[in-house]
Protein backbone atom coordinates (compact mmCIF):
# COMPACT_ATOMS: atom_id res chain seq x y z
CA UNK A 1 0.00 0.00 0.00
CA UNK A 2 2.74 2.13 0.81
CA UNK A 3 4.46 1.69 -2.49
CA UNK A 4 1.43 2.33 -4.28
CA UNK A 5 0.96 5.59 -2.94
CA UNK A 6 4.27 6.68 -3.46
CA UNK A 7 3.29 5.96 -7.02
CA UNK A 8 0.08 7.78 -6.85
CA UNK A 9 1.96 11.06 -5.21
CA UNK A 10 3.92 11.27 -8.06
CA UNK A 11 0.95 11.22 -10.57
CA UNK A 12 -0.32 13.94 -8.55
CA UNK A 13 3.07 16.05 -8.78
CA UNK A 14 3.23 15.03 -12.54
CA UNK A 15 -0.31 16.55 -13.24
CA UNK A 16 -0.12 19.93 -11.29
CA UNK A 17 3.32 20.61 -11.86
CA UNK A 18 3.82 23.20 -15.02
CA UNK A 19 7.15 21.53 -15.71
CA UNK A 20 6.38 18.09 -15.53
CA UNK A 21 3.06 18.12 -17.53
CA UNK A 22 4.76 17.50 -21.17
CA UNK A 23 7.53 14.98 -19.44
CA UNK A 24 5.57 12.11 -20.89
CA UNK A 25 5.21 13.54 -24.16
CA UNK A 26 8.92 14.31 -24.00
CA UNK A 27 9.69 10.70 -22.95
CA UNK A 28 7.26 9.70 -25.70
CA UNK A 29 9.39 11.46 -28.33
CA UNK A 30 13.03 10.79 -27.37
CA UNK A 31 12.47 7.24 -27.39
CA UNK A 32 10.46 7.17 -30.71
CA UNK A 33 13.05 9.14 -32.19
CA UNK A 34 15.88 6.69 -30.39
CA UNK A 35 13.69 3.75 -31.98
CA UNK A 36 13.70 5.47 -35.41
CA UNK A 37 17.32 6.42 -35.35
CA UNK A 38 18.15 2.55 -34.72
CA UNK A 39 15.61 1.14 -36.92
CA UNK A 40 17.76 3.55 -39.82
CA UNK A 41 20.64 1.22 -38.11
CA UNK A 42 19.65 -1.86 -38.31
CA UNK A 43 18.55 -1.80 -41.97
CA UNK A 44 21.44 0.00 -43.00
CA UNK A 45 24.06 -1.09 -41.64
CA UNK A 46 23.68 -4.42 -43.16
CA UNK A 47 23.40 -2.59 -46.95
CA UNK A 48 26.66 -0.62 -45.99
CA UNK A 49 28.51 -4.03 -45.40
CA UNK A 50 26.93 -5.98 -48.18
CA UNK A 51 28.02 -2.61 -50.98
CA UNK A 52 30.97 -1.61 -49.26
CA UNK A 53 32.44 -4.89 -47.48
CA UNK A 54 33.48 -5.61 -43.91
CA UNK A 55 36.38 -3.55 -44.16
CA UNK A 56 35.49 -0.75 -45.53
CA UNK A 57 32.96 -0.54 -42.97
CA UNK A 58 35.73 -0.44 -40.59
CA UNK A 59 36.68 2.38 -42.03
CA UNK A 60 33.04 3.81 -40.92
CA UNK A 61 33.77 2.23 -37.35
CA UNK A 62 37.05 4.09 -37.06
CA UNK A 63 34.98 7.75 -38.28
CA UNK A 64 32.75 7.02 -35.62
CA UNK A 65 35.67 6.25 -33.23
CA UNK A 66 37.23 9.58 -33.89
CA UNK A 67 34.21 11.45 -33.83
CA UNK A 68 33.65 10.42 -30.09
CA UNK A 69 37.03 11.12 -29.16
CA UNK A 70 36.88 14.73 -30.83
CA UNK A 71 33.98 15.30 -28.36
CA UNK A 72 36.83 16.27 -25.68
CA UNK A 73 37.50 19.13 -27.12
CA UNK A 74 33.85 20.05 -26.53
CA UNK A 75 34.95 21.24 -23.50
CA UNK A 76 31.83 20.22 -21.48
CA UNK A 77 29.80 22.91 -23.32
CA UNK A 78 26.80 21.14 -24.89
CA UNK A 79 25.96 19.58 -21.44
CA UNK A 80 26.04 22.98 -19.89
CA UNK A 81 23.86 24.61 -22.44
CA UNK A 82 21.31 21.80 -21.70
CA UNK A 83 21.61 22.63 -18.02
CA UNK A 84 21.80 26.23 -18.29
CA UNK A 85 18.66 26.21 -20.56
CA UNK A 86 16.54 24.37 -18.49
CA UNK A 87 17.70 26.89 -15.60
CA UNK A 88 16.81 30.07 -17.72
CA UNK A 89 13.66 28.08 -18.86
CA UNK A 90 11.54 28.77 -14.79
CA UNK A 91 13.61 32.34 -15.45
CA UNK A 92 11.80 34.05 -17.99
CA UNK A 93 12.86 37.19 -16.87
CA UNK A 94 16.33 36.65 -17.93
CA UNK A 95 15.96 36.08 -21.59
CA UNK A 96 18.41 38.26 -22.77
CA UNK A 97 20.62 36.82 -20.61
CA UNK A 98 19.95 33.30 -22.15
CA UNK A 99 19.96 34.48 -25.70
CA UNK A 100 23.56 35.98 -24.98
CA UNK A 101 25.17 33.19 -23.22
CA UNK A 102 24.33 31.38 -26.38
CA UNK A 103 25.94 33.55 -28.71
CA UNK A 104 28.61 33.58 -26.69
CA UNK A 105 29.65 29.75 -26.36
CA UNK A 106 28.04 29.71 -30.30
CA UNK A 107 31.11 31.65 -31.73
CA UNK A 108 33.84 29.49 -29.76
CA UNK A 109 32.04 26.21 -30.17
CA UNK A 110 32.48 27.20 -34.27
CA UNK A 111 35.81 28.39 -33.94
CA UNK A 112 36.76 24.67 -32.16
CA UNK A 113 35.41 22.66 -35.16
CA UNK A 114 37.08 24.69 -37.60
CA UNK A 115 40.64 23.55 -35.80
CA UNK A 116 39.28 20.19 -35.68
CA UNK A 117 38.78 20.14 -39.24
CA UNK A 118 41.92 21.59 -40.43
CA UNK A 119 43.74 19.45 -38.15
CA UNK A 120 42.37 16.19 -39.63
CA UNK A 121 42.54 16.88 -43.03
CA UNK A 122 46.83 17.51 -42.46
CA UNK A 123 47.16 14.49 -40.07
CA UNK A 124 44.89 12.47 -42.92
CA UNK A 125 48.47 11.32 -44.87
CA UNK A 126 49.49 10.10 -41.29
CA UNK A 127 46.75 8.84 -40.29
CA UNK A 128 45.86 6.87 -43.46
CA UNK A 129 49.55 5.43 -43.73
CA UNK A 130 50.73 4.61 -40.22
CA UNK A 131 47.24 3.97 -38.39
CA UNK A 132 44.89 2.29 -40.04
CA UNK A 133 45.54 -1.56 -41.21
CA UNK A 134 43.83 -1.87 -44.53
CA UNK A 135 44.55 -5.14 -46.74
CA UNK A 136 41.98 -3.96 -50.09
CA UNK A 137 41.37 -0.37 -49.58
CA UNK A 138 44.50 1.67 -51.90
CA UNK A 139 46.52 4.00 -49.86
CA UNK A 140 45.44 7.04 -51.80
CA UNK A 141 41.71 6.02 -51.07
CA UNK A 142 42.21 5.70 -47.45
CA UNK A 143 44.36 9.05 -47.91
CA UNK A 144 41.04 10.45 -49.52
CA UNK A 145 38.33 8.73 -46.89
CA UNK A 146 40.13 9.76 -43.93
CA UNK A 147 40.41 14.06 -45.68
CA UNK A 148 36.55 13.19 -45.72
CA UNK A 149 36.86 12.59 -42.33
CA UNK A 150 38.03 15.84 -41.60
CA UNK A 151 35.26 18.26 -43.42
CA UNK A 152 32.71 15.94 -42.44
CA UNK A 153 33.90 16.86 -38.53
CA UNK A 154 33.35 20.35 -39.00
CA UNK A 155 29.69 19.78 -40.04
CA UNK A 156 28.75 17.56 -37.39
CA UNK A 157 30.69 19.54 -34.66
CA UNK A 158 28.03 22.36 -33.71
CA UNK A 159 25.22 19.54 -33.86
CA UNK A 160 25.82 18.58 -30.63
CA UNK A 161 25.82 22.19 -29.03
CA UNK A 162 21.91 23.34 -30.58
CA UNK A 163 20.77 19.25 -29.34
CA UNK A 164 21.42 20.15 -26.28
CA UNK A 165 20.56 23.62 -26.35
CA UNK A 166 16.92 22.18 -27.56
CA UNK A 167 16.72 19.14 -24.83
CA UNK A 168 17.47 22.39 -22.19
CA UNK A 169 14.78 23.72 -23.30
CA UNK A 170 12.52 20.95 -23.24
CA UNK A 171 11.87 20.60 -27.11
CA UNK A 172 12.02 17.10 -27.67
CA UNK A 173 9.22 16.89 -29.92
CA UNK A 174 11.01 19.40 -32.41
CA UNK A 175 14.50 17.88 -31.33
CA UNK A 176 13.41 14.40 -32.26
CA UNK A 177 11.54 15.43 -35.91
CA UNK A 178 15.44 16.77 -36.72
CA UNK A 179 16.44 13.82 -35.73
CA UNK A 180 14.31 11.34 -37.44
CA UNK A 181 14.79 13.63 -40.79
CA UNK A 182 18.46 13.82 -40.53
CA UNK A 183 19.14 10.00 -39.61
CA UNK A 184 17.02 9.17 -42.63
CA UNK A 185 18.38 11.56 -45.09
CA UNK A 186 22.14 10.71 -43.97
CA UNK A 187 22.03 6.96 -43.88
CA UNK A 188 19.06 6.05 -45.90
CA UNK A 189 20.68 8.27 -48.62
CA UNK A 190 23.66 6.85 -48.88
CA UNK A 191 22.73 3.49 -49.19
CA UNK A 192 20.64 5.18 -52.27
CA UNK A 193 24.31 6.51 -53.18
CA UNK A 194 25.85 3.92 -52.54
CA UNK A 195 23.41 1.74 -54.38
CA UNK A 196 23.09 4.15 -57.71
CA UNK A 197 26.66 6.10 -58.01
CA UNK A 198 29.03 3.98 -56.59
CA UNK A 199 29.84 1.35 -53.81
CA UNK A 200 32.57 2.92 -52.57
CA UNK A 201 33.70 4.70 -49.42
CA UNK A 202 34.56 7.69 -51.21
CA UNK A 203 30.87 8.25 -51.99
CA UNK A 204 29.98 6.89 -48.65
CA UNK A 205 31.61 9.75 -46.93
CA UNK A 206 30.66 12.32 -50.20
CA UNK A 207 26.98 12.19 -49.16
CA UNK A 208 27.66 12.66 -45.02
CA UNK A 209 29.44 16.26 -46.17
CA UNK A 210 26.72 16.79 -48.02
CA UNK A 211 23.47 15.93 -45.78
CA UNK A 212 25.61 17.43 -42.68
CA UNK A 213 25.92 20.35 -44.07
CA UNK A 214 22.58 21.03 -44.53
CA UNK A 215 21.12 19.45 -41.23
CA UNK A 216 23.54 22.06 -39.19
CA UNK A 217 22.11 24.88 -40.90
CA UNK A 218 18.47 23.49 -40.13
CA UNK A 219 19.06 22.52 -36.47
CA UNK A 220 20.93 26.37 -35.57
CA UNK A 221 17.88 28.00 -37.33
CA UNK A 222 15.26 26.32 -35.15
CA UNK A 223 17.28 26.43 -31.64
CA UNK A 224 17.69 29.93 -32.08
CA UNK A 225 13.92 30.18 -33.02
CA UNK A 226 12.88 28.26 -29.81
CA UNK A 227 14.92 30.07 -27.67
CA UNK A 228 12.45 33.06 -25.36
CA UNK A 229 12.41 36.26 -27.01
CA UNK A 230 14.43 38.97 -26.12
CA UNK A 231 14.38 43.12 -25.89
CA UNK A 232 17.56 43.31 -28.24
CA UNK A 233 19.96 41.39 -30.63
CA UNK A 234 22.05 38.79 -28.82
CA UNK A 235 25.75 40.21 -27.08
CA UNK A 236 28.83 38.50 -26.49
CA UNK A 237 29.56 39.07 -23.53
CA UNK A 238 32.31 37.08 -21.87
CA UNK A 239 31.13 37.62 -18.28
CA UNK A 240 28.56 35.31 -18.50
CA UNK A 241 31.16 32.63 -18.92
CA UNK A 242 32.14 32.67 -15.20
CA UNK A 243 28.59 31.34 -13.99
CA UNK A 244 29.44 28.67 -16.13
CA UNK A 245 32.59 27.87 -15.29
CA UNK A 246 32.92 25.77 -12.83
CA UNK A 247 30.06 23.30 -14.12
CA UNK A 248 31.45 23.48 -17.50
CA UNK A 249 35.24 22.84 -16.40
CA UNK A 250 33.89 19.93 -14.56
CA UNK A 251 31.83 18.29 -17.15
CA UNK A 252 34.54 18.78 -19.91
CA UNK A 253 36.87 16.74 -17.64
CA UNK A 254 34.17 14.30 -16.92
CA UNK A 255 33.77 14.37 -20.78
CA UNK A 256 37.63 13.77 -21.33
CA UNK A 257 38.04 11.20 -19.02
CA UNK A 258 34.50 9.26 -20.01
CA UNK A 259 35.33 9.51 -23.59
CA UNK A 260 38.75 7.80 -23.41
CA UNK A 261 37.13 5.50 -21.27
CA UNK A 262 34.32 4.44 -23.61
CA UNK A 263 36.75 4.91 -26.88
CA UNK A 264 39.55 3.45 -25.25
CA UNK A 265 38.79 -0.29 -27.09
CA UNK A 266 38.15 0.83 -30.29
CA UNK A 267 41.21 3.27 -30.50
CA UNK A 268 43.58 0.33 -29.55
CA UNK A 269 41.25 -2.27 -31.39
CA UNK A 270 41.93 -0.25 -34.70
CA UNK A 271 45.84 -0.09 -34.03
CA UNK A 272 46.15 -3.43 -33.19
CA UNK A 273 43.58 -5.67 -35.58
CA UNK A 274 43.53 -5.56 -39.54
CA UNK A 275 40.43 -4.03 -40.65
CA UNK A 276 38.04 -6.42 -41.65
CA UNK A 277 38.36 -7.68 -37.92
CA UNK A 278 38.07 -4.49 -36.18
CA UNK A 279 34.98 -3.81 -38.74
CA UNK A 280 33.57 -7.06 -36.94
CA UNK A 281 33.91 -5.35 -33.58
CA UNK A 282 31.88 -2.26 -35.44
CA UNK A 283 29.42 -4.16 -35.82
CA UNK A 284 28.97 -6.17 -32.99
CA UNK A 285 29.04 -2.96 -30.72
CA UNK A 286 25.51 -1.87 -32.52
CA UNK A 287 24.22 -3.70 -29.69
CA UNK A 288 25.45 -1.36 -27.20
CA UNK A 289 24.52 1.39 -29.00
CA UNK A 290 21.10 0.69 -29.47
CA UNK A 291 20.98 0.81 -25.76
CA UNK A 292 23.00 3.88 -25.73
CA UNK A 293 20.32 5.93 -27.55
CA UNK A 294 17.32 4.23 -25.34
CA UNK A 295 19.32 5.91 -22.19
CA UNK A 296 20.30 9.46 -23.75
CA UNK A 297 16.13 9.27 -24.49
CA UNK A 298 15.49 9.12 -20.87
CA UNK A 299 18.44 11.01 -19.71
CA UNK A 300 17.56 14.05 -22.16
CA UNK A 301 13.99 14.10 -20.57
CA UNK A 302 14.78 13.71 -17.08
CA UNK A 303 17.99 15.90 -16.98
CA UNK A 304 15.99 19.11 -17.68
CA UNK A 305 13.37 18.14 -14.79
CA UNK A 306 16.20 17.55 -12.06
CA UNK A 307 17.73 20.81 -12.80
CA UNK A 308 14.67 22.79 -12.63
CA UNK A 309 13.55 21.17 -9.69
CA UNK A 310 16.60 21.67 -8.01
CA UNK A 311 16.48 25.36 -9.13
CA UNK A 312 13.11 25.11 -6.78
CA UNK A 313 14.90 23.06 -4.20
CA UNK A 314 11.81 20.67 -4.14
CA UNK A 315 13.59 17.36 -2.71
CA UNK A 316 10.58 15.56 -2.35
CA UNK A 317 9.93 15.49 -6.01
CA UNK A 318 13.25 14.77 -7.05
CA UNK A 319 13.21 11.64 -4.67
CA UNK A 320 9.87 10.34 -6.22
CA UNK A 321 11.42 11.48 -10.00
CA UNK A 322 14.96 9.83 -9.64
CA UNK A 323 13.20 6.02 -8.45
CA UNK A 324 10.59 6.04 -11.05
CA UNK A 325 12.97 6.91 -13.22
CA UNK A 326 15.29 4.26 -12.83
CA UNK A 327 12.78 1.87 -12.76
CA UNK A 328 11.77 3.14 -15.99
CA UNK A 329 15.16 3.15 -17.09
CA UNK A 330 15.62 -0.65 -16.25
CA UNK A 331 12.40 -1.55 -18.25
CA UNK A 332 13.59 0.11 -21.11
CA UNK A 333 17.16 -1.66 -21.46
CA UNK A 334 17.45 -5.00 -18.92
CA UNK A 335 14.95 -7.38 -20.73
CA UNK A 336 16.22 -6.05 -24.39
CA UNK A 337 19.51 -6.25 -23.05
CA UNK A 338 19.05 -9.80 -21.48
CA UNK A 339 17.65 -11.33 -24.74
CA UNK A 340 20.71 -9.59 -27.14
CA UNK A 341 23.15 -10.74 -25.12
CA UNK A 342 21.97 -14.26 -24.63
CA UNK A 343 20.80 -14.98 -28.19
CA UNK A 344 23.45 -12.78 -29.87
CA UNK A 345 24.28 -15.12 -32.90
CA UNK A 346 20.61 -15.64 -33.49
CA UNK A 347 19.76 -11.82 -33.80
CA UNK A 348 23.34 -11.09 -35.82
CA UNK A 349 22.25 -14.19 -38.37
CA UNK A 350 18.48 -12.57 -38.54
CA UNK A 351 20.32 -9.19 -39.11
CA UNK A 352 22.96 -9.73 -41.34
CA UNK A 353 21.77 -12.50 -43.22
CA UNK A 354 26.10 -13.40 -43.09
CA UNK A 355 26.77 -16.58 -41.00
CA UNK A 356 30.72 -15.26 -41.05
CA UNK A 357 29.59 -11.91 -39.38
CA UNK A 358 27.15 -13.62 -36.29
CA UNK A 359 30.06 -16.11 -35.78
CA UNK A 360 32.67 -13.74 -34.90
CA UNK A 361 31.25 -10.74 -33.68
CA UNK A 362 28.30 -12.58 -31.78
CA UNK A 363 30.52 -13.63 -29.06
CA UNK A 364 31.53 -9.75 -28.06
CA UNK A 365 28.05 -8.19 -28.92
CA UNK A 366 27.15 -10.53 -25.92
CA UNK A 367 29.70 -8.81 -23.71
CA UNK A 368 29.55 -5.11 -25.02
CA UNK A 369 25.54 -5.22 -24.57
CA UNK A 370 25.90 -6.06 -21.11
CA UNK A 371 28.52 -3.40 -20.66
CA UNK A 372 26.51 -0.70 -22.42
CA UNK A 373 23.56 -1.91 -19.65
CA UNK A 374 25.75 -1.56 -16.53
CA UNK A 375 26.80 2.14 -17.57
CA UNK A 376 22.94 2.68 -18.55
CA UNK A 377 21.84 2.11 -14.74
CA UNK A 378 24.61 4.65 -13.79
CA UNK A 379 22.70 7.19 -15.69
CA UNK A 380 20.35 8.14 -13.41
CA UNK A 381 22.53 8.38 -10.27
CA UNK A 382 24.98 10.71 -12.64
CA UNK A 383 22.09 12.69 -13.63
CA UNK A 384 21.31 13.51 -10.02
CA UNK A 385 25.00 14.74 -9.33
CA UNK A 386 24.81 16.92 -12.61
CA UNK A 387 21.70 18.73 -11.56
CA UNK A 388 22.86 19.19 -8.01
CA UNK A 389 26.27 20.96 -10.20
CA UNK A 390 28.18 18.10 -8.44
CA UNK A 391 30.81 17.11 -10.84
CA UNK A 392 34.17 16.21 -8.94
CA UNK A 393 32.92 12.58 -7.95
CA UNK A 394 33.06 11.81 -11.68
CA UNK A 395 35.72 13.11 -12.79
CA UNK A 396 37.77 11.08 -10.20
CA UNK A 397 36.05 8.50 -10.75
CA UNK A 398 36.27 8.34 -14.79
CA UNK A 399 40.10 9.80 -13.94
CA UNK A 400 40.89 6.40 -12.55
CA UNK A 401 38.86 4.08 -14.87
CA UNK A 402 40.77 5.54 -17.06
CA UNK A 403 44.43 4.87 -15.95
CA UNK A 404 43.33 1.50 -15.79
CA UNK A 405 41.42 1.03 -19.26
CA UNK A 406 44.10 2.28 -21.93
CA UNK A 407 47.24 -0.51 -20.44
CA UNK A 408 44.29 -3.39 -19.49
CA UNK A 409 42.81 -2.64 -23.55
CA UNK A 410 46.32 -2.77 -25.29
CA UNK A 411 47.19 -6.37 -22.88
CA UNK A 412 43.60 -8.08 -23.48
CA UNK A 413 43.75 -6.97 -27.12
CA UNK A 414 47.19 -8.36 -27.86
CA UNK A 415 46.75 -12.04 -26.18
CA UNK A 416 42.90 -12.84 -26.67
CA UNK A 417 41.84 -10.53 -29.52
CA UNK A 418 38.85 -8.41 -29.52
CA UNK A 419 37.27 -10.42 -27.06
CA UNK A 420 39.79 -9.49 -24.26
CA UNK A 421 39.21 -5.80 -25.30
CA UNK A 422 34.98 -6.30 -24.34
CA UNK A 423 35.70 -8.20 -21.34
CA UNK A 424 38.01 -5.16 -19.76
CA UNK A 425 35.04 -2.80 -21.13
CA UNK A 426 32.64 -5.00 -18.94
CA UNK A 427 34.72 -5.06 -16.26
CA UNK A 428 35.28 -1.41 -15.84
CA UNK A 429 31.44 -0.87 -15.97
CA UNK A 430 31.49 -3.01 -12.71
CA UNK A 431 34.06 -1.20 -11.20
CA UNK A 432 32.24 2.31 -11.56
CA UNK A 433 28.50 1.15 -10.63
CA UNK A 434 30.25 -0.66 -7.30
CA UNK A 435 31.99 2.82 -6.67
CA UNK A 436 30.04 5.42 -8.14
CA UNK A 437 26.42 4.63 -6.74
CA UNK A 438 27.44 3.88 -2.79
CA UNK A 439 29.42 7.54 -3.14
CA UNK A 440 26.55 9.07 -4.71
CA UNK A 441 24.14 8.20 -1.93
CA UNK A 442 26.97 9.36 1.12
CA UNK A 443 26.18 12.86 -0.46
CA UNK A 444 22.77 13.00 -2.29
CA UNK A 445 19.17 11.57 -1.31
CA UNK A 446 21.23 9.88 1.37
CA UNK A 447 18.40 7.75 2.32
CA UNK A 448 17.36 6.23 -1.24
CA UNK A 449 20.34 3.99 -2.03
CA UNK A 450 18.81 0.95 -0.80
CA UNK A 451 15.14 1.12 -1.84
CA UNK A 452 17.11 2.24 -5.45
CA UNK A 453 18.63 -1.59 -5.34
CA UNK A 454 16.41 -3.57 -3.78
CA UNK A 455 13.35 -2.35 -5.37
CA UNK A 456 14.29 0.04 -8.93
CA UNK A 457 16.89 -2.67 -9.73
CA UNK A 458 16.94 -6.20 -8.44
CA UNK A 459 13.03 -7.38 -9.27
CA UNK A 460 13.18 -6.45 -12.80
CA UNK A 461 16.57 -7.43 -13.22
CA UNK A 462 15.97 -11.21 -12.11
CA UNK A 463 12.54 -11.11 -13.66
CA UNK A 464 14.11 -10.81 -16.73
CA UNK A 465 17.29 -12.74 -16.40
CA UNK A 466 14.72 -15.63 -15.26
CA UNK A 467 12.62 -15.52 -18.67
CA UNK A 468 15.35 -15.07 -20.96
CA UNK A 469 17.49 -17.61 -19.20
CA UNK A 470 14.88 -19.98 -19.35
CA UNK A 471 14.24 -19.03 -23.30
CA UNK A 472 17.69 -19.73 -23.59
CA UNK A 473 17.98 -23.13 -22.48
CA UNK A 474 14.66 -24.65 -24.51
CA UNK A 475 14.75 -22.52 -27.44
CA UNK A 476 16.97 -25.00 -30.11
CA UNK A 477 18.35 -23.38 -33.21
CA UNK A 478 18.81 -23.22 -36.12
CA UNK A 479 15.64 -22.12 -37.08
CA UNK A 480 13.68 -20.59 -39.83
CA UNK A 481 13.97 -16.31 -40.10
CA UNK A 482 10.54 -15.64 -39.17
CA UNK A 483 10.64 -18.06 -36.12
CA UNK A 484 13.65 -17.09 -34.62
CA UNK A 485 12.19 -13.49 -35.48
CA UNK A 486 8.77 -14.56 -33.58
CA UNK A 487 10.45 -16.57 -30.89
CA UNK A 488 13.01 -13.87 -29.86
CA UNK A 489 9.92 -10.93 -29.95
CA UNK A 490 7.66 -13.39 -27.71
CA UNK A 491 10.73 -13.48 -25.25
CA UNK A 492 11.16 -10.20 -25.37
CA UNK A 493 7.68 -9.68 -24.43
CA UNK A 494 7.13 -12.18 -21.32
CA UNK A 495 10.58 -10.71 -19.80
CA UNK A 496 9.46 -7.10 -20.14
CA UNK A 497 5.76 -8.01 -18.28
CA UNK A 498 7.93 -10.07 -15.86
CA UNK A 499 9.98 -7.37 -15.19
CA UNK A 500 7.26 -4.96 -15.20
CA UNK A 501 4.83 -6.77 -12.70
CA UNK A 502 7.81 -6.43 -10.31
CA UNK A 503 8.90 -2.76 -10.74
CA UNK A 504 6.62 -1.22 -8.05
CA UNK A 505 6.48 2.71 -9.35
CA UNK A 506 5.55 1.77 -12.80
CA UNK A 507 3.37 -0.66 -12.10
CA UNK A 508 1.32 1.47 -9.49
CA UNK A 509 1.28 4.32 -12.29
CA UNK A 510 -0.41 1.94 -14.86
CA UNK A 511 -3.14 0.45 -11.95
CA UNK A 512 -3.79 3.76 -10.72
CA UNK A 513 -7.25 5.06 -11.58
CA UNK A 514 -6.94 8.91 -12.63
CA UNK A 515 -7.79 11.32 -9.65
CA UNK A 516 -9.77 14.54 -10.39
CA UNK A 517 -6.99 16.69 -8.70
């Protein structure tokens, strides 16, 4: 009874509160647009392989490699506008303020990707020739893909600062039609490309210039048109920056640290293996990044809420937020995760169609999903210390995951293969949920940590490890496409109501009858 009222309170604060009244609507569209923009994946990504090859795709891998790294030198910026703008959102009084803080970071955050661009297209010769491993691709056309690289960088570099401008601001619907037109226009297009002009990486990389360009153009004209009116034209004005600074010095070393942490495998991976086997790694890492864009759906809806409601200092509702939230958060990723990592080769074969492809990368899309779960669950505890401005327990914390990931990477890579790399990715996950969660809970919502175990995590979690387990051991295989297709969505099902029937906040929401408040 207790817990069910708990979940009725919150439907109370969710309908009179002015912020929360479009969070399920916001919700709603971050994780269709996170279903769209892997739905473009999965069909794609299997025409990319079967045009280009395996190792030209590695070639994509190794762009998308770099393009995470490069996010270091975002200098914790695009983080701090979503903050900031979810701050200035309950301050409509300060819109000119808002509208200059943006100009300001606007013309540095341009300014950094033109560096980044110029730096990649004169490292492309090195880069191309004593980097990447490629047995069919000709030096000049890895010279060529990689100088691709580079102007392709400087279109995608500002994307990031106007998404999270927009998420700030709490315009996911608008932030997720950009992102369902731009994922299909970039990827569905150049399979088209590929398809009609050429099947070559060269043309691969051609039509990302060419959509990018455009999409960056569309996504600064409708931040700045979302953004509160003002009295005047926008300032720089430098000032502002010291408000900022702290948070934003913070997060950018967070950002560093996280991103060396995350990239860590593939950077050695693509030193160390040929191509075609580091394009096998590419591929089998979809897995985790299918999950990855469920949790940035969730994180870019709740993140705005925390803020603002610790802008009002009301603890109460952040307490009730942050445990349905993670139990949301579970649903979302543990039984998908449970059922990809246990019946990897099965989905891979159904994917791919290429029996060579689900043998070998199966085996580490089985580790890297569960991985990419672990640091999921974290999400929610790091949103809370990034509301609350709290941002030195990260940075240690990613600090020494990462003095630990680069020499453990290089070792496990070198005597078991790619394999070794996902297991010391797994491994590290473990190491900063045990740490980060118990330190989390010394400081913040001191009393939660153990209801946000033994009731957000541990029912669902064996719910679904009990069904999909179970699946596991009577399901035989081979079988037909559409079987294993039906079999593995009927899995998927049963552990998600298992899991569901045990998460106590969600399940209390959906019973509840609506109150007239």
């Amino acid at each position: 009874m207790t817990i069910c009222m708990s979940g009725r309170g919150l439907m109370i604060f969710v309908r009179n509160s002015k912020y929360v009244s479009g969070l399920k609507l916001n919700l709603a569209a971050n994780l269709m647009g996170s279903a769209w923009a892997m739905l473009v994946q999965l069909v794609c990504i299997p025409l990319y392989v079967k045009f280009m090859g395996v190792e030209a795709y590695g070639l994509v891998g190794f762009y998308l490699m770099l393009q995470a790294m490069l996010q270091i030198l975002d200098l914790g910026l695009s983080p701090t506008m979503n903050r900031e703008m979810a701050r200035y959102s309950v301050e409509p009084e300060k819109a000119n303020d808002a509208r200059d803080l943006v100009r300001t970071l606007e013309v540095g955050y341009w300014l950094i990707g033109v560096l980044i661009s110029l730096a990649l297209i004169a490292a492309a010769p090195w880069i191309a020739g004593h980097w990447i491993k490629a047995n069919g691709i000709p030096a000049r056309g890895l010279r060529e893909a990689v100088t691709l690289m580079g102007v392709l960088a400087f279109f995608q570099w500002p994307m990031s600062f106007y998404q999270g401008g927009l998420t700030g601001l709490r315009k996911q619907v608008l932030f997720n039609l950009l992102r369902i037109l731009g994922s299909t226009a970039t990827n569905g297009g150049a399979v088209v490309a590929l398809w009609l002009i050429s099947p070559t990486i060269h043309v691969f990389f051609l039509w990302l210039v060419a959509t990018n360009a455009v999409m960056v153009l569309v996504w600064t004209m409708f931040f700045w048109k979302s953004l509160p009116e003002g009295s005047r034209s926008p300032q720089l004005r430098p000032k502002l920056l010291r408000n900022i600074g702290y948070f934003a010095a913070g997060i950018s070393g967070i950002a560093t640290f996280s991103l060396i942490l995350g990239q860590a495998d593939k950077l050695v991976l693509s030193r160390v293996l040929d191509l075609k086997v580091f394009g096998y790694y590419t591929i089998a890492g979809v897995f985790g990044t299918g999950l990855v864009l469920i949790v940035s759906s969730v994180f870019n809806t709740i993140f705005p809420q925390f803020s603002a409601l610790v802008a009002q200092g009301d603890e109460a509702a952040i307490i009730r937020l942050y445990h349905k939230s993670t139990q949301l958060m579970l649903l979302l990723i543990i039984p998908l995760t449970a059922v990809l990592a246990l019946f990897s080769a099965e989905v891979l074969q159904l994917w791919t169609r290429n029996p060579e492809v689900a043998r070998n990368a199966g085996p580490i899309a089985s580790i890297l999903v569960l991985a990419a779960a672990i640091n999921g669950l974290m999400f929610l505890p790091f949103t809370l210390q990034l509301a609350y401005g709290w941002t030195s327990l990260g940075l240690k914390i990613t600090i020494f995951l990462t003095i630990i990931v680069v020499p453990g990477v290089w070792f496990m890579a070198k005597h078991y293969g790619p394999i070794g790399a996902a297991y010391v990715f797994l491994g590290l996950q473990l190491v900063n949920m045990l740490i980060g969660v118990p330190l989390t809970h010394r400081r913040l919502l001191r009393q939660e940590m153990t209801k946000w175990f033994l009731q957000d995590i541990a029912p669902p979690l064996a719910a679904s490890v009990l069904v999909v387990g179970l699946a596991r051991v009577f399901v035989s295989t081979p079988m037909p496409p559409l079987v294993t297709l039906g079999v593995l969505l009927l899995v998927l099902l049963a552990a998600l109501l298992a899991a569901t029937s045990v998460a106590p906040q969600i399940r209390c929401s959906l019973l509840a009858k609506p109150s007239a408040s």
